[in-house]
Protein backbone atom coordinates (compact mmCIF):
# COMPACT_ATOMS: atom_id res chain seq x y z
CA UNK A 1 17.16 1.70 -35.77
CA UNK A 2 15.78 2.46 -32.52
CA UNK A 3 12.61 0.26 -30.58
CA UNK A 4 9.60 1.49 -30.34
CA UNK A 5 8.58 2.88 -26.68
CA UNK A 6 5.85 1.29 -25.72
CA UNK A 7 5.12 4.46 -23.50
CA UNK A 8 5.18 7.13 -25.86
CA UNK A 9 3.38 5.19 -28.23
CA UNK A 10 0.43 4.54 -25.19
CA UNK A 11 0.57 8.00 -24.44
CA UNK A 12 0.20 9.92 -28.03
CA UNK A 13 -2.20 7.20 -28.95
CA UNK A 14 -4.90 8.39 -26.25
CA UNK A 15 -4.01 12.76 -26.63
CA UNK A 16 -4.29 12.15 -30.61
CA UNK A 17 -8.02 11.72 -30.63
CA UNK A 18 -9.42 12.56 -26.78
CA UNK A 19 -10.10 15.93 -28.54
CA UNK A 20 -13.12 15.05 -30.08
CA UNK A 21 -14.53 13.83 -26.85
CA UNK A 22 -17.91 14.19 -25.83
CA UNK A 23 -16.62 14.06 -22.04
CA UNK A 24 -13.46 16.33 -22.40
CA UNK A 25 -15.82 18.62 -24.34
CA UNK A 26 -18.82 18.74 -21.10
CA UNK A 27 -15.50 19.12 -18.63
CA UNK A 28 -13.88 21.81 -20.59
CA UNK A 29 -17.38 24.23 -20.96
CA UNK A 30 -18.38 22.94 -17.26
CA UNK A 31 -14.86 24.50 -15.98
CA UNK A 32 -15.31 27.53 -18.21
CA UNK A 33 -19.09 28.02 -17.50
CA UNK A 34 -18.55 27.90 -13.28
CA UNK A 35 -15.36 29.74 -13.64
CA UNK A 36 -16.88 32.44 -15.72
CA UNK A 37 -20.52 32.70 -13.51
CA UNK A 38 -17.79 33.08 -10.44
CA UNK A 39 -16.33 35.74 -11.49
CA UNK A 40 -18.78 37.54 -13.06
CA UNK A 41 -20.80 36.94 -9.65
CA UNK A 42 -17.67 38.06 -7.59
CA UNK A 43 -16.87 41.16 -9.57
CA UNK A 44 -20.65 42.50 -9.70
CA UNK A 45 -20.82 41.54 -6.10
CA UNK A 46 -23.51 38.86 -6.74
CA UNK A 47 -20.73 36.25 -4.82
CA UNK A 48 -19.27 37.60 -1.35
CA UNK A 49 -16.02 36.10 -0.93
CA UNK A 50 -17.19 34.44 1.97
CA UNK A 51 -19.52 32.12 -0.12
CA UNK A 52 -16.21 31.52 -2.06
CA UNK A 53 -14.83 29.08 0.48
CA UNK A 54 -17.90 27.40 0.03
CA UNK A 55 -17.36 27.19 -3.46
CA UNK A 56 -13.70 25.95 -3.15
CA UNK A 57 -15.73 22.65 -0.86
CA UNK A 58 -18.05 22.04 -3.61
CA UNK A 59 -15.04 21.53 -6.35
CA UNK A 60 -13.20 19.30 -4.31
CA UNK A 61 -16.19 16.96 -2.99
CA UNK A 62 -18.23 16.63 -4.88
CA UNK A 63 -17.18 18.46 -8.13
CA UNK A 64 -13.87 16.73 -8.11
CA UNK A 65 -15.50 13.03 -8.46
CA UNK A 66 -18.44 14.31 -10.15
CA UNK A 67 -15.76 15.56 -13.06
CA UNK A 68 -14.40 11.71 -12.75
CA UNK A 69 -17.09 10.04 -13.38
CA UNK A 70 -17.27 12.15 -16.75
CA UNK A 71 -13.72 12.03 -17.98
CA UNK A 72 -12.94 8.14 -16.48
CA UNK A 73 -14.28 7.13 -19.50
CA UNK A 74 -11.59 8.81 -21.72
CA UNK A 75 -8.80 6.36 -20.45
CA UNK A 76 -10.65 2.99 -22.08
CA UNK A 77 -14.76 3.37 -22.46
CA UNK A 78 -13.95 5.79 -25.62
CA UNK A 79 -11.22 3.93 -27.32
CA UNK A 80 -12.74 0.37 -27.33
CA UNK A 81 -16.44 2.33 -28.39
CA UNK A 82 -15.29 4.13 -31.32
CA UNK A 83 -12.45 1.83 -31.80
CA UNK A 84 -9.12 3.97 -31.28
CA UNK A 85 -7.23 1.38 -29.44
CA UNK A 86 -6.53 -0.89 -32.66
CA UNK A 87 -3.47 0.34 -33.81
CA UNK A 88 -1.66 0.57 -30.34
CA UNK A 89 -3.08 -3.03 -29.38
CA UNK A 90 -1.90 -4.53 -32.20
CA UNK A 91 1.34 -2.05 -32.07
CA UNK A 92 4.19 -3.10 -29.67
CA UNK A 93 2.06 -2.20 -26.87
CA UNK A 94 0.64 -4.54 -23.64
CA UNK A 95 -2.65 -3.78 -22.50
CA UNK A 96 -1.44 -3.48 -19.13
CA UNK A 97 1.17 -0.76 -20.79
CA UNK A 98 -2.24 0.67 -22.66
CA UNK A 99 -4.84 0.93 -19.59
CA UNK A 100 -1.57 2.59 -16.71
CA UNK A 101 -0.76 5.17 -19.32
CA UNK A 102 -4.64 6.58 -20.52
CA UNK A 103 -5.58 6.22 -16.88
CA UNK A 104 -2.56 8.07 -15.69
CA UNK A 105 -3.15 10.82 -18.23
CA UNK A 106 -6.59 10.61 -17.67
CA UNK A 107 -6.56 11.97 -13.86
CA UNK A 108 -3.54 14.08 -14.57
CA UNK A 109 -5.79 15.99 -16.86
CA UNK A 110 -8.44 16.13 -14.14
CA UNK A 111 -5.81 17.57 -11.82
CA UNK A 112 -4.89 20.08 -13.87
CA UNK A 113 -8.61 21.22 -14.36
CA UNK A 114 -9.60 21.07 -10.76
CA UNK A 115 -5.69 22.76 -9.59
CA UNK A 116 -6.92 25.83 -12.18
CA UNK A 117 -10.26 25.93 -10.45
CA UNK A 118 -9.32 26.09 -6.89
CA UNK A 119 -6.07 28.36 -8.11
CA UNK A 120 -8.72 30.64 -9.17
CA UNK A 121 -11.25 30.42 -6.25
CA UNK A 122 -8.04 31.20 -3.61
CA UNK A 123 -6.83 34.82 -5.55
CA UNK A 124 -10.67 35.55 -5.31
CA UNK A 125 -11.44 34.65 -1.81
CA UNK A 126 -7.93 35.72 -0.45
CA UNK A 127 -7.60 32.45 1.31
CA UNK A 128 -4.13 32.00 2.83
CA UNK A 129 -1.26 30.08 0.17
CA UNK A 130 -0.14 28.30 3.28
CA UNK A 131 -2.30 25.24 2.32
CA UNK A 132 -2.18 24.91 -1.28
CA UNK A 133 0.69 22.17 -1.48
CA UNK A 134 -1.33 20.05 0.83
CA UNK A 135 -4.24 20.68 -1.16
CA UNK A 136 -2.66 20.04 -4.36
CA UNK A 137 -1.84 16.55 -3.28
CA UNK A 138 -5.36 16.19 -2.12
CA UNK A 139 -6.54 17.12 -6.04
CA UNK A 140 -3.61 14.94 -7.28
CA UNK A 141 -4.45 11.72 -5.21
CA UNK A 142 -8.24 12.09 -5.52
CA UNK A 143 -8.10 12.53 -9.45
CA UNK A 144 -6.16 9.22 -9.33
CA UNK A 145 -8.28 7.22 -7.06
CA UNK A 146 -11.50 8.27 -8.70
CA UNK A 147 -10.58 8.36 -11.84
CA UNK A 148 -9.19 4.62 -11.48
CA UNK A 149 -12.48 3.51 -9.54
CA UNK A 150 -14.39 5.15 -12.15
CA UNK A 151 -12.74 3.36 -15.24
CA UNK A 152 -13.12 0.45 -13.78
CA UNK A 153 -16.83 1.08 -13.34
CA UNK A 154 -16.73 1.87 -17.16
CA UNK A 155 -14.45 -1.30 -17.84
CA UNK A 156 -17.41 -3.22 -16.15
CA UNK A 157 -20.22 -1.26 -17.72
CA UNK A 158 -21.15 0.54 -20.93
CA UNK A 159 -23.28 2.87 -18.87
CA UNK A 160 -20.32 3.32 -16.81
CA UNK A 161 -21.02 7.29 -16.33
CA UNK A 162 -24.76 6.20 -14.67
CA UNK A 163 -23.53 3.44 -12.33
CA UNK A 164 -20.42 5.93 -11.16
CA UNK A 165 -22.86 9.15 -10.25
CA UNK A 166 -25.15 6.46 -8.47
CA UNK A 167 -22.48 5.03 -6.75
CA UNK A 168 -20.85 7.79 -5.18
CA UNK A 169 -24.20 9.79 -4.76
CA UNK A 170 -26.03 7.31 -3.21
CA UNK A 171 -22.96 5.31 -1.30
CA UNK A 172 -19.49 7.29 -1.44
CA UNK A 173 -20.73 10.76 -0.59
CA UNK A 174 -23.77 9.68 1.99
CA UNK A 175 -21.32 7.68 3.78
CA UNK A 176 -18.72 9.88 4.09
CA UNK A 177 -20.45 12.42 5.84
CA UNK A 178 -21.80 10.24 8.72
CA UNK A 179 -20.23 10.62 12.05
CA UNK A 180 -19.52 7.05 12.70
CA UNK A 181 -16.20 5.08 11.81
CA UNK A 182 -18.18 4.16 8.68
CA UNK A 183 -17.10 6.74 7.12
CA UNK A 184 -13.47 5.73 7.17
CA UNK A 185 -15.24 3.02 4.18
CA UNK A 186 -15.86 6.32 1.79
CA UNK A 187 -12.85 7.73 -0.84
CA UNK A 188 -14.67 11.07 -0.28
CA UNK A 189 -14.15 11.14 3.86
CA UNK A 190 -10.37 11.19 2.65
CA UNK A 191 -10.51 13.09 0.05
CA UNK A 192 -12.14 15.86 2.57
CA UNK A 193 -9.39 15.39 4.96
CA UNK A 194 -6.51 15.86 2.83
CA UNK A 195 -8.32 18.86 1.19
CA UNK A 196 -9.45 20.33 4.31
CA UNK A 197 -12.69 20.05 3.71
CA UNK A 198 -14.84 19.63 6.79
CA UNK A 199 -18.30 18.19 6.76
CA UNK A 200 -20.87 15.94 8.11
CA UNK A 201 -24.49 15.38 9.22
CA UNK A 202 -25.48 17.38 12.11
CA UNK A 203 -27.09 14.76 14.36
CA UNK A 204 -28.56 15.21 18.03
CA UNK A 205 -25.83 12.98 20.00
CA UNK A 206 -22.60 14.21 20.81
CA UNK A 207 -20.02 11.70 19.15
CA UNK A 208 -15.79 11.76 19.67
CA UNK A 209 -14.71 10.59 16.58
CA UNK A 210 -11.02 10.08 16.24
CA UNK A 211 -10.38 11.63 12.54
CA UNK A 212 -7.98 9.85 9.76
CA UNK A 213 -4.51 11.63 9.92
CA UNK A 214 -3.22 13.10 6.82
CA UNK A 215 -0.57 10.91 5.93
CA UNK A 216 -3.47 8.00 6.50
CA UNK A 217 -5.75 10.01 4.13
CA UNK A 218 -3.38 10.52 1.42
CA UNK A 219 -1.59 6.40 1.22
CA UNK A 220 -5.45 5.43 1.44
CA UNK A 221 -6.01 7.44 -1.34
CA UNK A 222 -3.15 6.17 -3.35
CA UNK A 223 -3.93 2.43 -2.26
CA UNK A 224 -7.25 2.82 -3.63
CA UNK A 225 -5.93 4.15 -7.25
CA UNK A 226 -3.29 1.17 -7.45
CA UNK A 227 -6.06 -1.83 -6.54
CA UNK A 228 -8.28 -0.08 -8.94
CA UNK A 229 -5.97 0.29 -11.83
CA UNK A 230 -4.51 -2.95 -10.79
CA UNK A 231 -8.27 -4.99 -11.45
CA UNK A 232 -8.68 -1.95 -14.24
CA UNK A 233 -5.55 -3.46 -16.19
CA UNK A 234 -6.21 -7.36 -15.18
CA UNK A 235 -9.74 -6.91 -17.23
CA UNK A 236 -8.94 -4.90 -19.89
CA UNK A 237 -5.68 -7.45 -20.58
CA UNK A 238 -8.25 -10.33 -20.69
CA UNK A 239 -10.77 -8.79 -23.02
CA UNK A 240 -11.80 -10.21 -26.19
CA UNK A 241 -9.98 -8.84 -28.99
CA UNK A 242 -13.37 -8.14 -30.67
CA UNK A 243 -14.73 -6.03 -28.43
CA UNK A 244 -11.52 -3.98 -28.22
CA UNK A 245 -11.12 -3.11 -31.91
């Protein structure tokens, strides 16, 4: 008789019942709402395809961490609040196991919503294919790091989705658009790099910044996602049983 995997069982224990989730559910008509008011817009002439690229900035920063913030709370917040994570705690499971697999599934299912969105935006606007590797990597690596920050703002919190928005509206994104090397502090100054997304305040001095390479942008990105899942897992291994299940 063969072992249990501890993977698969991880894995199908989280897609079995993130179904009836209230922030799969908001994602899912959010992505079906914009896409449909875009091309409704486009095709009636409402949208120019000039305001498309436009568009394409807004879902990567700050739709893509906005749609984090929602769906972080998938990979842990939902199991251990309508108790889903007994069976594959007390199955042949670690935690650790438990919080690298929902967290991993967790932004790959982001990915996949935001690749179908700019996928979309680029056979409307015409925008040149040339890019679209780099920026899938951008969508990949920025679902992982903000999904993992975000989780572990819902580890910490049970209002997890309030403290994320405020945290990246009123730090992540502010700083990221300043001109000043403080920027290089901000997920979302990366995230705009790798996804060629260029923007920041317009201020009266005239300031040579030296800009994050790509390379830098994207192992940033991916060192942010393992520290975060790293503290994500530590926490969620030393949680009381009770509030688990």
């Amino acid at each position: 008789m063969s072992k249990p995997n501890p993977v698969a069982i991880a894995f199908w224990s989280y897609l079995a019942p993130i179904s009836s989730s209230r922030a799969l559910k908001w994602i899912v008509l959010s992505v079906i709402g914009i896409l449909g008011m875009t091309l409704i817009g486009f095709f009636t002439g409402i949208i120019e395809q000039e305001a498309l690229a436009d568009l394409r900035a807004v879902a990567i920063v700050p739709g893509l961490p906005v749609a984090a913030a929602l769906l972080s709370e998938m990979a842990l917040r939902d199991g251990i609040t309508h108790r889903t994570l007994l069976y594959p705690i007390l199955g042949p499971v670690s935690r650790t196991t438990l919080a690298i697999i929902r967290t991993t599934a967790t932004a790959l299912i982001l990915s996949a919503f935001a690749l179908s969105t700019l996928i979309v935006l680029h056979v409307l606007s015409g925008r040149s294919w040339t890019n679209l590797p780099q920026e899938l990597v951008a969508i990949v690596l920025g679902s992982f790091a903000y999904v993992c920050i975000f989780g572990l703002v819902h580890m910490w919190s049970k209002r997890g989705l309030v403290v994320a928005l405020a945290l990246f509206g009123i730090f992540d994104h502010s700083i990221g658009l300043l001109p000043f090397a403080i920027r290089k502090l901000s997920p979302s100054y990366y995230l705009r790099r790798l996804g060629d997304v260029e923007e920041t305040l317009q201020i009266p001095i005239a300031i040579d910044m030296e800009d994050a390479s790509m390379i830098e942008s994207a192992l940033i990105l991916l060192l942010i996602a393992a520290v975060a899942m790293a503290i994500t897992a530590f926490l969620f291994r030393r949680k009381p049983l009770g509030e688990l299940c």
